[in-house]
C-alpha atoms as a PDB file:
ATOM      1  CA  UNK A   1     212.048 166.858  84.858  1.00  0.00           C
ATOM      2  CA  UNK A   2     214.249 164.355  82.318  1.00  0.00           C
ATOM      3  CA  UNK A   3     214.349 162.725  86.266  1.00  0.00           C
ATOM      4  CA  UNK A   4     210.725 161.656  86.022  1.00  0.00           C
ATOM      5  CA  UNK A   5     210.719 160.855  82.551  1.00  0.00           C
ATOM      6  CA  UNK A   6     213.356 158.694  82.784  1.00  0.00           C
ATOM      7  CA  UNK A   7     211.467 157.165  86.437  1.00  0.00           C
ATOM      8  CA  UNK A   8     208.183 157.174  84.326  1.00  0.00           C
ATOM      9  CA  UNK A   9     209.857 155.257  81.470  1.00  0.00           C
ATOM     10  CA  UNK A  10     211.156 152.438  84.456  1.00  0.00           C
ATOM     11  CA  UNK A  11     207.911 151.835  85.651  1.00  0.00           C
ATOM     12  CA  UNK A  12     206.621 151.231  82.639  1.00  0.00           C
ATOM     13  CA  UNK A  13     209.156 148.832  81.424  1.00  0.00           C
ATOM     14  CA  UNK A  14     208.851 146.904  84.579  1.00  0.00           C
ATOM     15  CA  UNK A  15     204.938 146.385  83.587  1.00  0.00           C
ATOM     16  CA  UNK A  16     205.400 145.534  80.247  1.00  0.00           C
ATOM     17  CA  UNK A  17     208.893 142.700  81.301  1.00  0.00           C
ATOM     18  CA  UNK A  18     207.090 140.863  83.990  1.00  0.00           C
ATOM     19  CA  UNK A  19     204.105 140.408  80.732  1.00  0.00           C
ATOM     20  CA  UNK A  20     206.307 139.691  78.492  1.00  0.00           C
ATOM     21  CA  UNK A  21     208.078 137.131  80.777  1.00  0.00           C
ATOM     22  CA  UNK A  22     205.032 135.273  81.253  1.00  0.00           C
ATOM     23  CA  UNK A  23     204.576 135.089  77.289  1.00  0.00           C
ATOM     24  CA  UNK A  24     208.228 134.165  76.479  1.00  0.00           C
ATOM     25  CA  UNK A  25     209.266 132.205  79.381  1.00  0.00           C
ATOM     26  CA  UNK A  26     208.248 129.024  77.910  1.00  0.00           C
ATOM     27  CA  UNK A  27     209.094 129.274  74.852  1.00  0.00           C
ATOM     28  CA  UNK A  28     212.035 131.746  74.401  1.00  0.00           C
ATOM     29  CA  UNK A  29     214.869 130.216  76.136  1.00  0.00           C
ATOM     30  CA  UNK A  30     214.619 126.905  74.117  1.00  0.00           C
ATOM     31  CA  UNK A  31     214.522 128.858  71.107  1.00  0.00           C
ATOM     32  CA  UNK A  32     216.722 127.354  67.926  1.00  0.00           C
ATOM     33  CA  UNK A  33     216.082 130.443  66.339  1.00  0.00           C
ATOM     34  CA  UNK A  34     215.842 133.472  68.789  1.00  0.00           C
ATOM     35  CA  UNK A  35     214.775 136.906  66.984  1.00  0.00           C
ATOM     36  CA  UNK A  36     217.538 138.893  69.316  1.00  0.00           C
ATOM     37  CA  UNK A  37     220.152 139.854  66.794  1.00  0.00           C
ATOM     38  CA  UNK A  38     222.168 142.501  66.802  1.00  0.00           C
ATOM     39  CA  UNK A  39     220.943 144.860  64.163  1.00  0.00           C
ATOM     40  CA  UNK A  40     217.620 144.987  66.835  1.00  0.00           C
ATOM     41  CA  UNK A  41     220.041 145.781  70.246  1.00  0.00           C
ATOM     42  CA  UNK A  42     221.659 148.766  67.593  1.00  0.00           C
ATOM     43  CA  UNK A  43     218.951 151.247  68.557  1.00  0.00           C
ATOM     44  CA  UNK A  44     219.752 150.315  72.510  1.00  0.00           C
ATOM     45  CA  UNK A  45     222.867 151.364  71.904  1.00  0.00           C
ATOM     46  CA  UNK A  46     222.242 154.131  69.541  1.00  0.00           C
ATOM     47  CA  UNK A  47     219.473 155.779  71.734  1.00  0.00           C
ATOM     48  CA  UNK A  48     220.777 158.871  74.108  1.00  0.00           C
ATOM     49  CA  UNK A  49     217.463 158.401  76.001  1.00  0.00           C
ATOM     50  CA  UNK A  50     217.895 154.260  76.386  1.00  0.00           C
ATOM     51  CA  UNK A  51     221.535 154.792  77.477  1.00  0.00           C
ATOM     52  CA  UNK A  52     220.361 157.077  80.319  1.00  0.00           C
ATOM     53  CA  UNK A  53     217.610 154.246  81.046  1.00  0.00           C
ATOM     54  CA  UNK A  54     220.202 151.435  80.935  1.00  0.00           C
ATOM     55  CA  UNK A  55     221.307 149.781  83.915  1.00  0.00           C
ATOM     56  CA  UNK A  56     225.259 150.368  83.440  1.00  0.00           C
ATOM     57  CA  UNK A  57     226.351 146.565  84.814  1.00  0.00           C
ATOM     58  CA  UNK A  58     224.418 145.088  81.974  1.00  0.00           C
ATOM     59  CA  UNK A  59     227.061 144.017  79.243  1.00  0.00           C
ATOM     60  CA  UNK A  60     226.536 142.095  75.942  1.00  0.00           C
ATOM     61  CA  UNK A  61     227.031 138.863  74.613  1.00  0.00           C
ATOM     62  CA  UNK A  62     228.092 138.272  71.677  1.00  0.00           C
ATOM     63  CA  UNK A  63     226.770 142.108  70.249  1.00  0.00           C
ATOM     64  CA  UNK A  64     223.728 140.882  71.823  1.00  0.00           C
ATOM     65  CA  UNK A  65     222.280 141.036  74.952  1.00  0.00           C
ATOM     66  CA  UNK A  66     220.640 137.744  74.535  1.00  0.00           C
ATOM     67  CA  UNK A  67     221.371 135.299  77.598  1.00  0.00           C
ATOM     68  CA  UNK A  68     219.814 131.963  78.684  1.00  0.00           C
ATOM     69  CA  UNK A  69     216.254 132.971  79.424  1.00  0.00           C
ATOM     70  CA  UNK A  70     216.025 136.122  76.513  1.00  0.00           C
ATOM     71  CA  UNK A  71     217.349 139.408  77.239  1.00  0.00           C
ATOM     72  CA  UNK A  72     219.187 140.375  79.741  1.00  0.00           C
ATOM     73  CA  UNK A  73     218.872 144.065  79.408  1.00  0.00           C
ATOM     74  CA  UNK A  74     215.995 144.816  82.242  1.00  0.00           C
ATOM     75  CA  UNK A  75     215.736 148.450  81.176  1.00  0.00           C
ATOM     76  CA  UNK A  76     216.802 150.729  78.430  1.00  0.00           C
ATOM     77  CA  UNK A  77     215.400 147.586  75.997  1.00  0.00           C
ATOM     78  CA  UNK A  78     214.004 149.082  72.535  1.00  0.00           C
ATOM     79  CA  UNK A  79     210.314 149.014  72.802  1.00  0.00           C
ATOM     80  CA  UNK A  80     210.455 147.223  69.200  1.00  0.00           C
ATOM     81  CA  UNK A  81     211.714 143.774  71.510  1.00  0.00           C
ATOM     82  CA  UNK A  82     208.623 144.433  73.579  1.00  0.00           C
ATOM     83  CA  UNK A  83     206.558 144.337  70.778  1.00  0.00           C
ATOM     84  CA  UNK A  84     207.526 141.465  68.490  1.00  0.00           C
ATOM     85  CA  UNK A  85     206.165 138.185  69.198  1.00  0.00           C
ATOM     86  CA  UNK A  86     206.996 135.311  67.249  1.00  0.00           C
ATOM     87  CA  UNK A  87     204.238 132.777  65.170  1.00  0.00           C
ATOM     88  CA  UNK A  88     204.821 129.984  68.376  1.00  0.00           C
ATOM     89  CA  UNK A  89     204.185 132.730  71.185  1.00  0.00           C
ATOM     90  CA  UNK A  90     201.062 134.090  68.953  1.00  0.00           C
ATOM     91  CA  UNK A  91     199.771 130.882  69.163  1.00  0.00           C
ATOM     92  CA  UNK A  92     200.593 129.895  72.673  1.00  0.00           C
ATOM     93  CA  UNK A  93     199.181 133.324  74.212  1.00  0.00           C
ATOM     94  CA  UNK A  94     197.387 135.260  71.609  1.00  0.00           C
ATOM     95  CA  UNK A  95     194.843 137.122  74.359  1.00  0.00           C
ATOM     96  CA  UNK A  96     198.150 138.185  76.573  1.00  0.00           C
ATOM     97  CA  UNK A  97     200.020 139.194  73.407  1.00  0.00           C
ATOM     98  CA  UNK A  98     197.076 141.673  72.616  1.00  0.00           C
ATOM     99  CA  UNK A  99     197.436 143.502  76.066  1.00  0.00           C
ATOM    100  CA  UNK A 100     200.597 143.361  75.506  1.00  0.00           C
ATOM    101  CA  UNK A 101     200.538 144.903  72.338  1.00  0.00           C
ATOM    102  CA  UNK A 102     198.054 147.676  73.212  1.00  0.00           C
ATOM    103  CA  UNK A 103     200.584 148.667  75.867  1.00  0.00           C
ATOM    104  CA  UNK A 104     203.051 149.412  74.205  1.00  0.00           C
ATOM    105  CA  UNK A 105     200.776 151.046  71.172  1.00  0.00           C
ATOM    106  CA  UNK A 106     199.898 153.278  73.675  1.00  0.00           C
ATOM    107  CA  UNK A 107     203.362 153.774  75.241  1.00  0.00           C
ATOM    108  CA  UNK A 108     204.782 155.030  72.106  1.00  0.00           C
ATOM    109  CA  UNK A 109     202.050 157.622  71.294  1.00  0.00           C
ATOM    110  CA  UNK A 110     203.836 159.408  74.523  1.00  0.00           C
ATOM    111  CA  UNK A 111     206.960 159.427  72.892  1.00  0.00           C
ATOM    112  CA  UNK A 112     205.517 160.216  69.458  1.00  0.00           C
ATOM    113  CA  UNK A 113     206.933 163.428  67.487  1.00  0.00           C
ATOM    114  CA  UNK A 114     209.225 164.815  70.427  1.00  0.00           C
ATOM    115  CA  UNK A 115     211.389 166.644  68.192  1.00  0.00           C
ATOM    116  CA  UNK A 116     210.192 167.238  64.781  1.00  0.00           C
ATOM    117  CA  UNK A 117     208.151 164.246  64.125  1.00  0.00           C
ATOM    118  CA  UNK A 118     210.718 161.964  65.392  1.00  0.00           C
ATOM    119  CA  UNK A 119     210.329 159.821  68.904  1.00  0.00           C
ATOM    120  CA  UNK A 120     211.952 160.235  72.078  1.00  0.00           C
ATOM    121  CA  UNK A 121     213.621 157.164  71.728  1.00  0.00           C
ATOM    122  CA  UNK A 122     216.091 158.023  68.167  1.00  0.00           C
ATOM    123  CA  UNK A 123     216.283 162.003  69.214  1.00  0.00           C
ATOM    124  CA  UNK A 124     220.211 163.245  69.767  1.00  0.00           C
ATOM    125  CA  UNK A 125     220.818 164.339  72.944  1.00  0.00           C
ATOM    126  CA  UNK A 126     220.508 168.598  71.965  1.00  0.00           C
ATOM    127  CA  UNK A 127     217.192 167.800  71.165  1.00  0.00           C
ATOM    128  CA  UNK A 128     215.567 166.673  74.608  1.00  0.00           C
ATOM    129  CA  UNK A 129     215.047 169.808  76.036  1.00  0.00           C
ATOM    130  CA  UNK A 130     212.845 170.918  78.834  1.00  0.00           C
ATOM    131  CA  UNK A 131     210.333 172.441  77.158  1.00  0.00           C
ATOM    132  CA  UNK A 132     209.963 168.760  75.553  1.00  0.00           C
ATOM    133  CA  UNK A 133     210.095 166.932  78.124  1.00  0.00           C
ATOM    134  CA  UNK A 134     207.280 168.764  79.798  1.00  0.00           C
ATOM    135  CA  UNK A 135     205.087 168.378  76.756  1.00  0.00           C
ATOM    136  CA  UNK A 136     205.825 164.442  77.122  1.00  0.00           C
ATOM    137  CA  UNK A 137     205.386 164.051  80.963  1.00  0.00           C
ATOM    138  CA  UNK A 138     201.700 165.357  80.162  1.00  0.00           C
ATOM    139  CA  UNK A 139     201.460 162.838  77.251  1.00  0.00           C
ATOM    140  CA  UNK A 140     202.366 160.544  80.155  1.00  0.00           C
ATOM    141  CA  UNK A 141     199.414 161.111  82.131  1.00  0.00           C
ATOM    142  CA  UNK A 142     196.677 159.596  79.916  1.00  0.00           C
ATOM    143  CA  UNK A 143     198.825 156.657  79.575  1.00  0.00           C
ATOM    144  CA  UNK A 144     199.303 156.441  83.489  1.00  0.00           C
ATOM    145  CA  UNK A 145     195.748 156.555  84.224  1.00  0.00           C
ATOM    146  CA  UNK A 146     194.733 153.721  82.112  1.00  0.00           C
ATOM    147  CA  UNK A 147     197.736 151.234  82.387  1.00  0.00           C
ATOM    148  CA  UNK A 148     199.572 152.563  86.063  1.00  0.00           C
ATOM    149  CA  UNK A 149     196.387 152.158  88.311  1.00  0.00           C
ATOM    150  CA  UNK A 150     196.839 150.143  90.962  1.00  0.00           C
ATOM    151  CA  UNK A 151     195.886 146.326  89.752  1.00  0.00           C
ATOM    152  CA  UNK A 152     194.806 146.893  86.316  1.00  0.00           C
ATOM    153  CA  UNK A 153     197.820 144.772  84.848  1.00  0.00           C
ATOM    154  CA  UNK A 154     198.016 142.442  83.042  1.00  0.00           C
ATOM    155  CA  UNK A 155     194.230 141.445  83.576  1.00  0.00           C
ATOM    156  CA  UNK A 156     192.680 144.787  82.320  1.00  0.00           C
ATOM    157  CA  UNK A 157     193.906 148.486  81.128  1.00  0.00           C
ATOM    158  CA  UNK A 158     192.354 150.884  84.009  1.00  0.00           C
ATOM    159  CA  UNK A 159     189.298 152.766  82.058  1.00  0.00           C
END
C-alpha cells in the first residue's frame, strides 16, 4: 500500500512540475533574489515520507537544491515550493498560478490530519501505518478524479 502512495504522490508531482515549469521558466533562473533557501529544503530533508519520494542521485548545492533553472529536486520537493509564487510570476501568469494553486489546495487535503491532526508530509516514520495509509489512498481518489483524468491539465480540473 505505502507502494501506491508513494506512486500516487509521483504522479502528482509530475503534474504540478511541468505547471510550475511553465510559470517559472522565464523568470526563475534569472532571478537576483531566488526564494529557495535553505530553511524551505529543511522539511525535504526532515520529511520520512519525502525521503522515500526522493530520487537518491539528487544532491544539494550549497544546503540548497537550487541549480541554474530552480530546483533540481524532481520529486520528494515540499509542496510549500509548489505553492509559493513570487509578486513577478503573479503578475506574469496570474490565471496559471490559480490552477496551480487549487492543485495543490486540493493535494494537501489528502494528506491532511494523517496522524493526529498532523500531515503526511511532517509524520515520523512509526506513525505511517497501514491502517493510515489506506484511509489516505481513498482521500486520493476524489483528488484523482478531478485533477488525474486523462487531459484535464493544466487547461481545466476534470469535474
Amino acid at each position: 500500500m505505502l507502494k501506491e502512495l508513494i506512486k500516487f504522490h509521483r504522479q502528482a508531482e509530475e503534474i504540478i512540475a511541468r505547471q510550475v515549469a511553465e510559470i517559472c521558466a522565464r523568470t526563475c533562473g534569472a532571478c537576483a533574489e531566488p526564494c529557495c533557501h535553505e530553511d524551505v529544503c529543511i522539511e525535504a530533508d526532515n520529511s520520512y515520507f519525502l525521503l522515500l519520494i526522493r530520487d537518491p542521485h539528487c544532491r544539494k548545492n550549497n544546503h540548497t537544491w537550487l541549480g541554474e533553472n530552480g530546483c533540481t529536486l524532481t520529486h520528494g520537493r515540499p509542496l510549500f515550493c509548489r505553492d509559493f509564487f513570487c509578486d513577478t510570476l503573479l503578475a506574469e501568469s496570474p490565471e496559471k498560478i490559480v490552477a496551480a494553486r487549487e492543485f495543490i489546495a486540493d493535494w494537501k487535503q489528502v494528506y491532511k490530519n494523517f496522524a493526529n491532526g498532523r500531515s503526511l508530509l511532517v509524520v515520523e516514520q512509526e506513525k505511517i501505518t497501514a491502517v493510515r495509509i489506506e484511509k489516505t489512498m481513498k482521500k486520493s481518489e476524489k483528488f484523482r478524479k478531478k485533477w488525474m483524468a486523462p487531459d484535464t491539465w493544466p487547461a481545466t480540473p476534470a469535474r
